[in-house]
Protein backbone atom coordinates (compact mmCIF):
# COMPACT_ATOMS: atom_id res chain seq x y z
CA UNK A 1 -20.21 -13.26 1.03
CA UNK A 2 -17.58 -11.84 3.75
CA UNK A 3 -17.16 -7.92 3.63
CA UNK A 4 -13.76 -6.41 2.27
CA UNK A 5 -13.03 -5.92 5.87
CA UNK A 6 -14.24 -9.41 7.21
CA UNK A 7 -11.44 -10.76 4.43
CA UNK A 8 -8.84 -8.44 5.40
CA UNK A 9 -9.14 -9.16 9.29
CA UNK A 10 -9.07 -13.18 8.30
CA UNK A 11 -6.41 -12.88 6.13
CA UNK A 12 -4.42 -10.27 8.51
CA UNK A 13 -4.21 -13.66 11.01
CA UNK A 14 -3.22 -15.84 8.33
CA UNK A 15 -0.48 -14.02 7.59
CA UNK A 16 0.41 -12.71 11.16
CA UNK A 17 -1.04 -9.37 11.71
CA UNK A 18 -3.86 -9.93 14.18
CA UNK A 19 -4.62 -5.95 14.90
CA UNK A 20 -4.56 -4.76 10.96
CA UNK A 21 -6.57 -1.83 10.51
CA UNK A 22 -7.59 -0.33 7.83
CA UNK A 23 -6.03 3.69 6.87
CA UNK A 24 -8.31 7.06 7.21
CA UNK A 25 -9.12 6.09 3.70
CA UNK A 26 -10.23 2.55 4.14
CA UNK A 27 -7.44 0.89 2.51
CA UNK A 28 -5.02 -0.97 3.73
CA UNK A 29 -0.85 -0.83 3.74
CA UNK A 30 0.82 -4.10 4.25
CA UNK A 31 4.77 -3.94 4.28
CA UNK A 32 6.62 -7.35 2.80
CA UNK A 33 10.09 -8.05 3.33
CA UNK A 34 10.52 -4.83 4.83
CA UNK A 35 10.89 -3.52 1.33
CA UNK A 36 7.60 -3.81 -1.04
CA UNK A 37 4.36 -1.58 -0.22
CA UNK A 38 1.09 -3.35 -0.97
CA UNK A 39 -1.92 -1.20 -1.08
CA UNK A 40 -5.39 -3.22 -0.62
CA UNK A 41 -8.61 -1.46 -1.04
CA UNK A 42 -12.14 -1.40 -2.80
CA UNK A 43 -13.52 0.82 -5.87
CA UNK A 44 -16.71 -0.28 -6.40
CA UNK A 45 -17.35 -4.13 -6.48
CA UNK A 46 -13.59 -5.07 -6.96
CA UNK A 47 -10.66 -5.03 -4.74
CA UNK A 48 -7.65 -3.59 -6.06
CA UNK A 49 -4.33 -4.33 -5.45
CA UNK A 50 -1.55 -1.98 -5.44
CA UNK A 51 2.53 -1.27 -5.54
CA UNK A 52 4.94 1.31 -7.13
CA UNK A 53 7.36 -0.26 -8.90
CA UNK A 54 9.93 2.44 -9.35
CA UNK A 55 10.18 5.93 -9.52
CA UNK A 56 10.12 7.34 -12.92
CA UNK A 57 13.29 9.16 -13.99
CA UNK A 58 13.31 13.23 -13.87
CA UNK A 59 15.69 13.42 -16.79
CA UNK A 60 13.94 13.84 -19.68
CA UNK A 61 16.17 11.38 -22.17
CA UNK A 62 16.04 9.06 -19.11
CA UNK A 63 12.40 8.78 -18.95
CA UNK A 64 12.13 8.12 -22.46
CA UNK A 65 14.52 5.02 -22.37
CA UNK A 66 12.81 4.27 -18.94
CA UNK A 67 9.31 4.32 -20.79
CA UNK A 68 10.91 2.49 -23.90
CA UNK A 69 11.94 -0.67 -21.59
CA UNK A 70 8.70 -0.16 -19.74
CA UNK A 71 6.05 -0.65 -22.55
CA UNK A 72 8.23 -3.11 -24.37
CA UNK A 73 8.65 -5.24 -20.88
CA UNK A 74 4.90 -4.89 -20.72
CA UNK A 75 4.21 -5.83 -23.86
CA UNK A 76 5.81 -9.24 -23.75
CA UNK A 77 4.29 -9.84 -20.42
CA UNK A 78 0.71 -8.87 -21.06
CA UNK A 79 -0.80 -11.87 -22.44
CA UNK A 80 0.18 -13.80 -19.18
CA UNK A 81 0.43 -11.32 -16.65
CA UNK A 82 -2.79 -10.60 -14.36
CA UNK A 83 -1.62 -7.47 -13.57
CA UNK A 84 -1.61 -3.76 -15.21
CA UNK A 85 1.64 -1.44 -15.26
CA UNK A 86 0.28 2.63 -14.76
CA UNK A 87 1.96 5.72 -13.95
CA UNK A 88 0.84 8.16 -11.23
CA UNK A 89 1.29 11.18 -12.55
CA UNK A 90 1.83 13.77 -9.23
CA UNK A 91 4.31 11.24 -7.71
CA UNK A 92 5.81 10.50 -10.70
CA UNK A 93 5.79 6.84 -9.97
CA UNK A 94 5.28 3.29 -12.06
CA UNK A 95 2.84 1.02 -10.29
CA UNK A 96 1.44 -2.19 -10.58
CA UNK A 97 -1.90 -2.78 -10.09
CA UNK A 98 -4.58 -5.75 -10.43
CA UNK A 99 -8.26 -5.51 -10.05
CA UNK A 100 -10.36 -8.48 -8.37
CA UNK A 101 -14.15 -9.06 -7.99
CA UNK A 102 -15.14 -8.52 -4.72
CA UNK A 103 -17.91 -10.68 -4.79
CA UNK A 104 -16.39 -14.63 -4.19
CA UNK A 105 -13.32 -13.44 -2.66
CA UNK A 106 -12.36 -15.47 0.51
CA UNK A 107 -9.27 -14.22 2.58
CA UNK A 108 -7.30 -17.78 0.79
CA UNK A 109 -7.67 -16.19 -2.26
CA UNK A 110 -6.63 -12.78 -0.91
CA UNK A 111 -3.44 -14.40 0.50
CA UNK A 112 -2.26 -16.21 -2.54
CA UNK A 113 -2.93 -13.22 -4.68
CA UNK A 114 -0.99 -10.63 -2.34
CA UNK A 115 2.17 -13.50 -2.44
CA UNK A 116 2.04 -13.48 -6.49
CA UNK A 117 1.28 -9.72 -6.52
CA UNK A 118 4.31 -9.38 -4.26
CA UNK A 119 6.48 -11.61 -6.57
CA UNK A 120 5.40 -10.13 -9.66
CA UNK A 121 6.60 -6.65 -8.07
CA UNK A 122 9.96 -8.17 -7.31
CA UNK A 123 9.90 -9.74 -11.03
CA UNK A 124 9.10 -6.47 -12.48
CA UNK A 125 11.66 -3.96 -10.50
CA UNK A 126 14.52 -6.82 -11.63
CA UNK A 127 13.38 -6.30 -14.69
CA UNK A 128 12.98 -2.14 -15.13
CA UNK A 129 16.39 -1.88 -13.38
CA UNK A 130 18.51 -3.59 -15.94
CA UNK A 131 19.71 -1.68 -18.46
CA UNK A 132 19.63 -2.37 -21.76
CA UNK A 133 22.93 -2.46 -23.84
CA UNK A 134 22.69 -2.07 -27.72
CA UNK A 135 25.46 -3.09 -29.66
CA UNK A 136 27.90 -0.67 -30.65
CA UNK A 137 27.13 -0.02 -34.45
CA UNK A 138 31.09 -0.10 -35.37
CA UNK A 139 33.31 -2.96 -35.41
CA UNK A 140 36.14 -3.23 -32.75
CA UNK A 141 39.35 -4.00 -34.72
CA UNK A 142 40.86 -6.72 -32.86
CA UNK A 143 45.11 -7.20 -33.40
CA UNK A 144 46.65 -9.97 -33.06
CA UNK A 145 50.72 -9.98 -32.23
């Protein structure tokens, strides 16, 4: 069994990063497609693996419909989906998370997890960012000449 660390240095090669180093904190911040935010680090005997989605909405009727599509998307998606949706409450932001056991992990596994973590993140924002329309309630009167 390779350390967190041993895994991350291995798997920082494999994807290009020969020198990555881990934060004051121990985790580590990997940057994909100069746009998504993967957080790597340990709690315990798992390795978690972490991204905000979006930032949750300051208006107050916004949030609620933000929340509404949220839950609902999640929902749907739970059954198949490895990963858990969470808010983080002081930042006000909706992350994705998924929690691994440390224990068998080879960097491999680490590197085909990050790339579906990463796609799940871009699956999830396309997702959250449509709005969703509701049919007006009242008939439009068409006229014909």
């Amino acid at each position: 069994m390779n350390s967190f660390h041993e895994i991350m240095h291995v798997f920082g090669q494999k994807i290009g990063v020969s020198d990555l180093q881990p934060k004051e904190d121990g985790s580590y911040h990997l940057l994909f497609d100069d746009h998504w935010l993967v957080r790597c680090f340990t709690s315990g005997t798992n390795l978690i693996i972490w991204g905000v989605l979006a930032e949750i909405p300051q208006d107050q009727i916004e949030a609620r419909d933000f929340y509404r599509q949220v839950f609902k998307l999640n929902l749907i998606r739970f059954r198949k989906q490895l990963e858990s949706v969470s808010m983080e409450s002081q930042s006000r932001e909706l992350i994705l998370f998924r929690k691994v056991k440390l224990a068998l992990l080879t960097a491999d596994d680490l590197q085909l997890m990050v790339e579906t973590f990463v796609n799940t993140l871009e699956d999830w924002q396309r997702l959250i960012t449509v709005k969703e329309t509701k049919a007006s309630p009242y008939a439009m009167p068409f006229l014909f000449p």
